[in-house]
C-alpha atoms as a PDB file:
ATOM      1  CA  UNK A   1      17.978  -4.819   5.152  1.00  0.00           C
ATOM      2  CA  UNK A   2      16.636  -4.846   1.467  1.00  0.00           C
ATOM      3  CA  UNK A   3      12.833  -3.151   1.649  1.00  0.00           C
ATOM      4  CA  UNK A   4      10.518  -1.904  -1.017  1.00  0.00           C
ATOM      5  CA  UNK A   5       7.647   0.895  -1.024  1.00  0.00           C
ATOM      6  CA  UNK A   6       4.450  -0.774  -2.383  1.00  0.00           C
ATOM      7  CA  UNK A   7       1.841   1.819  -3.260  1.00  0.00           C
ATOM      8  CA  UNK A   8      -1.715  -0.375  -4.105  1.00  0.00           C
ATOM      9  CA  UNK A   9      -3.893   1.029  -6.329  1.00  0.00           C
ATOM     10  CA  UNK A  10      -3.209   4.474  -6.597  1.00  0.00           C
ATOM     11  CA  UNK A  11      -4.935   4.999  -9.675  1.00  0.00           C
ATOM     12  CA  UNK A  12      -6.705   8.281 -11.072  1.00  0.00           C
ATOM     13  CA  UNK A  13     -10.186   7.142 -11.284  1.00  0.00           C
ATOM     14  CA  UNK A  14      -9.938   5.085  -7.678  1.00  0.00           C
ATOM     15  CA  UNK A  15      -8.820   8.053  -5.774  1.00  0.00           C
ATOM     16  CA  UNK A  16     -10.647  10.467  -7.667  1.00  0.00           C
ATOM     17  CA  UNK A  17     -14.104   8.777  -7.943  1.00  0.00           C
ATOM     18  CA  UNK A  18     -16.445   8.639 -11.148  1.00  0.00           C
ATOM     19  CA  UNK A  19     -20.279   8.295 -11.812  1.00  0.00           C
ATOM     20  CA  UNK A  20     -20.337   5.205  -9.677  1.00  0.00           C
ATOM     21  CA  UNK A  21     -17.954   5.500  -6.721  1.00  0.00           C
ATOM     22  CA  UNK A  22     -17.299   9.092  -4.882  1.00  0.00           C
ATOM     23  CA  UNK A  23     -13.590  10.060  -4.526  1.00  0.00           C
ATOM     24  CA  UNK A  24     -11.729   8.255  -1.485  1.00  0.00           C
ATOM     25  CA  UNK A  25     -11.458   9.993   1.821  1.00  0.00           C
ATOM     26  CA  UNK A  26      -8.983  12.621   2.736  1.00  0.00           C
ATOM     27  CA  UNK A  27      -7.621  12.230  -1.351  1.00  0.00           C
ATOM     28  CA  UNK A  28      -5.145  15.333  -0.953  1.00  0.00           C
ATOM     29  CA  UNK A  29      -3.754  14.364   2.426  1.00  0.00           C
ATOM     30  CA  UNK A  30      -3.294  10.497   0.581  1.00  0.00           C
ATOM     31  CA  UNK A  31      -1.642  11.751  -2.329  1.00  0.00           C
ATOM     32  CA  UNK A  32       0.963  14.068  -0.034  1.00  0.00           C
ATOM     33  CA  UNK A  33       1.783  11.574   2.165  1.00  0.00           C
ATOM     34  CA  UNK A  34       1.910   9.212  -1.074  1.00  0.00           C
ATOM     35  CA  UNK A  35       4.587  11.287  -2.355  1.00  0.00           C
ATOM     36  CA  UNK A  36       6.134  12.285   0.763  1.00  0.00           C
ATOM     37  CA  UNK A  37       6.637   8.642   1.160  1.00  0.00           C
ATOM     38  CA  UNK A  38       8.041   8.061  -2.303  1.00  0.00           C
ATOM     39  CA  UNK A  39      10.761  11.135  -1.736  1.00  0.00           C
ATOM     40  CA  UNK A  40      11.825   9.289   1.210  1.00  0.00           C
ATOM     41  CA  UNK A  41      12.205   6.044  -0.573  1.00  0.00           C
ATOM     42  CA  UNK A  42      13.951   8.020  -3.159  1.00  0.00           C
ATOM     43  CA  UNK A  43      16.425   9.319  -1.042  1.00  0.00           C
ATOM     44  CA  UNK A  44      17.207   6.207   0.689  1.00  0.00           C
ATOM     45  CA  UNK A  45      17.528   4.044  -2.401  1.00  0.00           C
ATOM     46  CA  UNK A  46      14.366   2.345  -1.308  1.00  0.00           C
ATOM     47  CA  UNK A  47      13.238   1.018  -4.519  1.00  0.00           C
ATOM     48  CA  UNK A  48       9.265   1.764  -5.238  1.00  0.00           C
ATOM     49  CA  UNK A  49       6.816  -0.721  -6.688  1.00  0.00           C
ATOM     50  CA  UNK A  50       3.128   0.470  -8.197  1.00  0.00           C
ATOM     51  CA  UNK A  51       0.258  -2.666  -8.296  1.00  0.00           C
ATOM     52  CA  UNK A  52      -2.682  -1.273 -10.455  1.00  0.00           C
ATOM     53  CA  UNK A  53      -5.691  -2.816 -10.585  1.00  0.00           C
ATOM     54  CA  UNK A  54      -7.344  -3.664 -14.245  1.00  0.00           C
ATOM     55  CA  UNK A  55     -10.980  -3.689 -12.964  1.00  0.00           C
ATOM     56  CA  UNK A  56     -10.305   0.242 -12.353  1.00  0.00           C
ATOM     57  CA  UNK A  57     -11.419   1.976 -15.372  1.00  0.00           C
ATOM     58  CA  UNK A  58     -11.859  -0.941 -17.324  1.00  0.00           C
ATOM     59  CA  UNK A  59      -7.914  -1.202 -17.164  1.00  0.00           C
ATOM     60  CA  UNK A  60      -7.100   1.721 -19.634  1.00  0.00           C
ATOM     61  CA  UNK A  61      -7.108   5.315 -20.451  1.00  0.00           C
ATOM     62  CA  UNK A  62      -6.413   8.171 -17.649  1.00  0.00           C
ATOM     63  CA  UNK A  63      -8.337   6.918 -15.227  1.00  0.00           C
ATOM     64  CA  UNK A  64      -6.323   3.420 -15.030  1.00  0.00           C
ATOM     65  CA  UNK A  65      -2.979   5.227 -14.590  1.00  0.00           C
ATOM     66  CA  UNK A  66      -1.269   6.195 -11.364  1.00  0.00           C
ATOM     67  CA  UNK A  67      -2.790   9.920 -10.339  1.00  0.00           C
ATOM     68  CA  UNK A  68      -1.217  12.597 -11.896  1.00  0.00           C
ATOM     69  CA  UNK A  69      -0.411  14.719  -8.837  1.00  0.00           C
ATOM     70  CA  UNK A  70       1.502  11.313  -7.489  1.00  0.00           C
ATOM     71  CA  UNK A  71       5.171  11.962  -8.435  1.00  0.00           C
ATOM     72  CA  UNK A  72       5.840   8.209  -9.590  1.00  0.00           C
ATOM     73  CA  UNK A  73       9.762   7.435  -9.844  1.00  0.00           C
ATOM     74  CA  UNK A  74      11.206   6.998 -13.844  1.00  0.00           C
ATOM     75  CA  UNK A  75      12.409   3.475 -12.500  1.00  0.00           C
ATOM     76  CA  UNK A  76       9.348   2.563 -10.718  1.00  0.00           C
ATOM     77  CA  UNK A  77       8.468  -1.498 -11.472  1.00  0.00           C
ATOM     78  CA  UNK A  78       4.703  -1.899 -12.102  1.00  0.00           C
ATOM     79  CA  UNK A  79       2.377  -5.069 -11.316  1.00  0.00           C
ATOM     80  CA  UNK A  80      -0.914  -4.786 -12.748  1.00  0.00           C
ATOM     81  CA  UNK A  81      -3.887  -7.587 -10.956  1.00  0.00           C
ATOM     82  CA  UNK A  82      -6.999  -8.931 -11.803  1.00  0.00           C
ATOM     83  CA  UNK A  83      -7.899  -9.999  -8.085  1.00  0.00           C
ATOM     84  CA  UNK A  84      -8.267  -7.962  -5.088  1.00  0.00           C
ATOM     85  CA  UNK A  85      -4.646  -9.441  -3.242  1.00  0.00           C
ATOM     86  CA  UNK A  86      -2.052  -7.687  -5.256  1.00  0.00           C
ATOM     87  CA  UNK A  87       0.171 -10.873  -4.814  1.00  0.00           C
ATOM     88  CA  UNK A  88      -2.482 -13.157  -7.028  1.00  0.00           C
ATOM     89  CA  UNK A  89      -1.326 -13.661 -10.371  1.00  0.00           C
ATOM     90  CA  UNK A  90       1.307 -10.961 -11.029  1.00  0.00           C
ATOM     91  CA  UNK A  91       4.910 -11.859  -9.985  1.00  0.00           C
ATOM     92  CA  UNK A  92       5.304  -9.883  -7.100  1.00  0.00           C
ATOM     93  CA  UNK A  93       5.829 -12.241  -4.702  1.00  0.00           C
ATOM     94  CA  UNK A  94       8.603 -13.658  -6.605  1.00  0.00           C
ATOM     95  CA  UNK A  95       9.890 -10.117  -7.986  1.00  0.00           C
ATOM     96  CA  UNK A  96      10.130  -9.342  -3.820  1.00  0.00           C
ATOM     97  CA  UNK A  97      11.906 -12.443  -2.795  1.00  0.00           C
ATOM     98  CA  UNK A  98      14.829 -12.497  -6.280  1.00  0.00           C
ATOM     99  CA  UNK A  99      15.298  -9.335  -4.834  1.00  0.00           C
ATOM    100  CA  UNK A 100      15.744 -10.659  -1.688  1.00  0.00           C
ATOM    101  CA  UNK A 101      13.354  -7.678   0.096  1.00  0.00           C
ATOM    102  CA  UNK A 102      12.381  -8.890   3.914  1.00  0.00           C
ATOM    103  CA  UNK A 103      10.477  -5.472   4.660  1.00  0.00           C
ATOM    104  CA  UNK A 104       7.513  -3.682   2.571  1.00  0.00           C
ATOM    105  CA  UNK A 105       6.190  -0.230   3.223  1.00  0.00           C
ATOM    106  CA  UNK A 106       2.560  -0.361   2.202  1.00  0.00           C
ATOM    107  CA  UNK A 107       0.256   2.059   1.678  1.00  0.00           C
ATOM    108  CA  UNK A 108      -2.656   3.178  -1.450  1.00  0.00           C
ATOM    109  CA  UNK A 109      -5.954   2.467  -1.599  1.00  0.00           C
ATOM    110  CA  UNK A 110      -8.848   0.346  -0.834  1.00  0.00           C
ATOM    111  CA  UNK A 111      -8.252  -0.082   2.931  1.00  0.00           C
ATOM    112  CA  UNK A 112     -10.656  -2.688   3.723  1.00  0.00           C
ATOM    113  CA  UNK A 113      -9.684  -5.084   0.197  1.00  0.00           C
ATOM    114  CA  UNK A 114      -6.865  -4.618  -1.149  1.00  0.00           C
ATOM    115  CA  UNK A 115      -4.602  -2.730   1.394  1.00  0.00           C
ATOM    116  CA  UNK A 116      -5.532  -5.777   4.368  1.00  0.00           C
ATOM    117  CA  UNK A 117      -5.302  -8.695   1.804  1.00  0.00           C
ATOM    118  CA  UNK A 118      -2.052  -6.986   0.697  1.00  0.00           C
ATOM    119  CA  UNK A 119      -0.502  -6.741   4.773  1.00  0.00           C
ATOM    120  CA  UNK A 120      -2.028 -10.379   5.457  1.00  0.00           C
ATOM    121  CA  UNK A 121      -0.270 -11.948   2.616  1.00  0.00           C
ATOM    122  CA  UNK A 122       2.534 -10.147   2.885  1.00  0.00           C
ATOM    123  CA  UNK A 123       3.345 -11.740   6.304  1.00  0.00           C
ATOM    124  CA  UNK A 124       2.149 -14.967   6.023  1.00  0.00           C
ATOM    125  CA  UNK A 125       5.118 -15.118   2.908  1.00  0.00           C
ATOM    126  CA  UNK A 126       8.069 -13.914   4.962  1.00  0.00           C
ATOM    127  CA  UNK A 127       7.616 -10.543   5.017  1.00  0.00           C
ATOM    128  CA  UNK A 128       7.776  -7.672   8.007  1.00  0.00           C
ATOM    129  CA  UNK A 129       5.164  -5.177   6.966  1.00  0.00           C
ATOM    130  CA  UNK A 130       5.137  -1.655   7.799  1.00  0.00           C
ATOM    131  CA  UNK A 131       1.645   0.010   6.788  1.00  0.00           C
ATOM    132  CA  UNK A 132       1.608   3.673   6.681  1.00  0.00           C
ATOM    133  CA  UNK A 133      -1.541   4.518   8.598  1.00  0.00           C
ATOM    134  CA  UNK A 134      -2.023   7.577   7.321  1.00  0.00           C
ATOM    135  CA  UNK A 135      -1.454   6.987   3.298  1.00  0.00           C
ATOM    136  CA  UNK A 136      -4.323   4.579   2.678  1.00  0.00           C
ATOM    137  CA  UNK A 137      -7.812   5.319   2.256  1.00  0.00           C
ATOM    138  CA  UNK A 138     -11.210   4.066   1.290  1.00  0.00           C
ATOM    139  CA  UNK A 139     -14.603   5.377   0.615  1.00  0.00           C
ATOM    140  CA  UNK A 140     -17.683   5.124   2.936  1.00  0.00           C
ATOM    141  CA  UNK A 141     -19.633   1.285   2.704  1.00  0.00           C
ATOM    142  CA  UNK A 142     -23.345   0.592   3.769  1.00  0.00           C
ATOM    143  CA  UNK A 143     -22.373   0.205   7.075  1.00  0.00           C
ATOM    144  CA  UNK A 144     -19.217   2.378   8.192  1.00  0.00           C
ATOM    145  CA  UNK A 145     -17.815   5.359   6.805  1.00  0.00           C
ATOM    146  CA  UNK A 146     -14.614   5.309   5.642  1.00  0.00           C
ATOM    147  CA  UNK A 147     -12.753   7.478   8.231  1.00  0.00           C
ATOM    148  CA  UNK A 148     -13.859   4.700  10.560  1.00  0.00           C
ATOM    149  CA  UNK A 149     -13.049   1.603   8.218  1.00  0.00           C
ATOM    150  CA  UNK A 150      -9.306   3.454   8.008  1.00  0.00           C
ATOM    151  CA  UNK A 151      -8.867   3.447  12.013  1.00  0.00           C
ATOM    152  CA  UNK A 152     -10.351  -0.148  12.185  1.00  0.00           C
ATOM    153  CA  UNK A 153      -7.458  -1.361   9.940  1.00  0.00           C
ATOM    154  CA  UNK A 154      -4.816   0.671  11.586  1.00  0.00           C
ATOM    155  CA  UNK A 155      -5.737  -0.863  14.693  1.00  0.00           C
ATOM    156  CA  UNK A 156      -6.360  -4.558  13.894  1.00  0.00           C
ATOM    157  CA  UNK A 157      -3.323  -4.413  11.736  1.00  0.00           C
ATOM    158  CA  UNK A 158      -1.116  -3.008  14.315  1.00  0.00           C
ATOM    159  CA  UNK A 159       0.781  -6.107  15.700  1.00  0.00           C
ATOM    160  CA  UNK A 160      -1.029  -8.621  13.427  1.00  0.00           C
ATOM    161  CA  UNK A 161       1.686 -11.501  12.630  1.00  0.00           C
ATOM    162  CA  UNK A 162       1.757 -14.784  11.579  1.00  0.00           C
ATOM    163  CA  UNK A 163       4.548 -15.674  14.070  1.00  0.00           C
ATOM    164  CA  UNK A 164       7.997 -14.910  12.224  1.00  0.00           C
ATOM    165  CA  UNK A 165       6.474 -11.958  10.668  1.00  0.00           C
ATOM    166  CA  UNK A 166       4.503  -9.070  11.392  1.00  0.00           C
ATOM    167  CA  UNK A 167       2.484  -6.158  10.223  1.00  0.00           C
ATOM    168  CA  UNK A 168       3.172  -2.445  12.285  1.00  0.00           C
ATOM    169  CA  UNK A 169       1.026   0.439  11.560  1.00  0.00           C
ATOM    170  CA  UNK A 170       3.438   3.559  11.519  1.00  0.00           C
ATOM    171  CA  UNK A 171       2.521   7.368  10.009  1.00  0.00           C
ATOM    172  CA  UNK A 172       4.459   8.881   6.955  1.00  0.00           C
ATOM    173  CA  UNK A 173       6.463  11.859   8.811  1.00  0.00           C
ATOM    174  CA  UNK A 174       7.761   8.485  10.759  1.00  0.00           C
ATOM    175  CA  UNK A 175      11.489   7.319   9.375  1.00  0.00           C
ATOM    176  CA  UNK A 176       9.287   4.031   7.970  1.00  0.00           C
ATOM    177  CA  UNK A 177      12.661   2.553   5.951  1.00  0.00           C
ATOM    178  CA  UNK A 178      14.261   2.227   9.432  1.00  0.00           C
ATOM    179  CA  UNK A 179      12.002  -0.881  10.448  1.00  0.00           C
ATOM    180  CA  UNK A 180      10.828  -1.036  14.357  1.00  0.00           C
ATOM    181  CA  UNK A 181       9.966  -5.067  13.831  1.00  0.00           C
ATOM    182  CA  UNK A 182      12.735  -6.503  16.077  1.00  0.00           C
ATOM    183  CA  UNK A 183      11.673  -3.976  19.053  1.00  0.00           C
ATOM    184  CA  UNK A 184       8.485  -6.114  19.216  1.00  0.00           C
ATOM    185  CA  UNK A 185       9.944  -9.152  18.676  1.00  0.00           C
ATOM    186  CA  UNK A 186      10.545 -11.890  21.943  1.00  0.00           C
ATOM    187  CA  UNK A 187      13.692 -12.942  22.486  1.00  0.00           C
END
């Protein structure tokens, strides 16, 4: 089965904070399980694609980059988006099916935009998802904080399909690049 590791939004000054937005929740358990994840793919020849979003730090500088303390692969393919769904605009979609991928690990950051438009989309183009509950993250809103936004995603995105194709919410020490999909599926 051909899969991909999609890390959304990773970026220094979106995990980090600045004068505007606090740092995301839990940042140093993200980034570990970020790059736990990203050894794993390594080792399994999982191929690992970075979407960066321009409206982060104005879409330059350090801030705009991946975090430094994320170990990001010398071959790693980069799509950089203007919109909140990582598949708007940028050739992923068809970068994921010329390489023929039918599975995508997901995790990164903002849980409640672009991590669920990212899952959504995902299956609604062909795709069994696999989002790694405990590698994405968020900062508090008006309403919720962002420990709570984080286990209201897990949960409504845990089984969420589009008939063909579903999302599964899994944790990083799980073996995520050997998909559970067809375990759920009816036969």
């Amino acid at each position: 089965m051909n899969q991909t590791l999609l890390v959304i939004d990773a970026q220094q000054e979106l995990i980090d904070g600045n004068q505007k937005e606090s740092e995301v929740f839990n940042k140093v358990q993200l980034i570990r399980n970020i790059n736990l994840l990203i050894e794993k793919a390594r080792k399994s020849d999982v191929p690992v694609i970075f979407v960066r979003d321009l409206d982060v730090a104005e879409g330059k500088g350090k801030g705009f980059q991946v975090h430094d303390e994320i170990n990001v692969p010398s071959d790693t393919q980069f799509f950089d988006k203007t919109a909140t769904n990582s598949f708007h605009g940028t050739g992923l979609l068809n970068h994921l099916r010329t390489q023929e991928i039918e599975h995508i690990v997901i995790m990164g950051c903002k849980t409640q935009h672009c991590i669920d438009s990212a899952v959504r989309t995902a299956t609604i183009n062909g795709f069994d998802v696999t989002l790694v509950g405990d590698a994405h993250s968020t900062t508090d809103s008006d309403f919720l904080r962002a420990e709570q936004i984080i286990k209201h995603h897990n949960e409504t995105l845990h089984g969420h399909y589009n008939v063909e194709h579903f999302s599964i919410v899994r944790n990083s020490g799980e073996d995520l690049f050997s998909p559970t999909h067809d375990s759920y599926r009816e036969d």
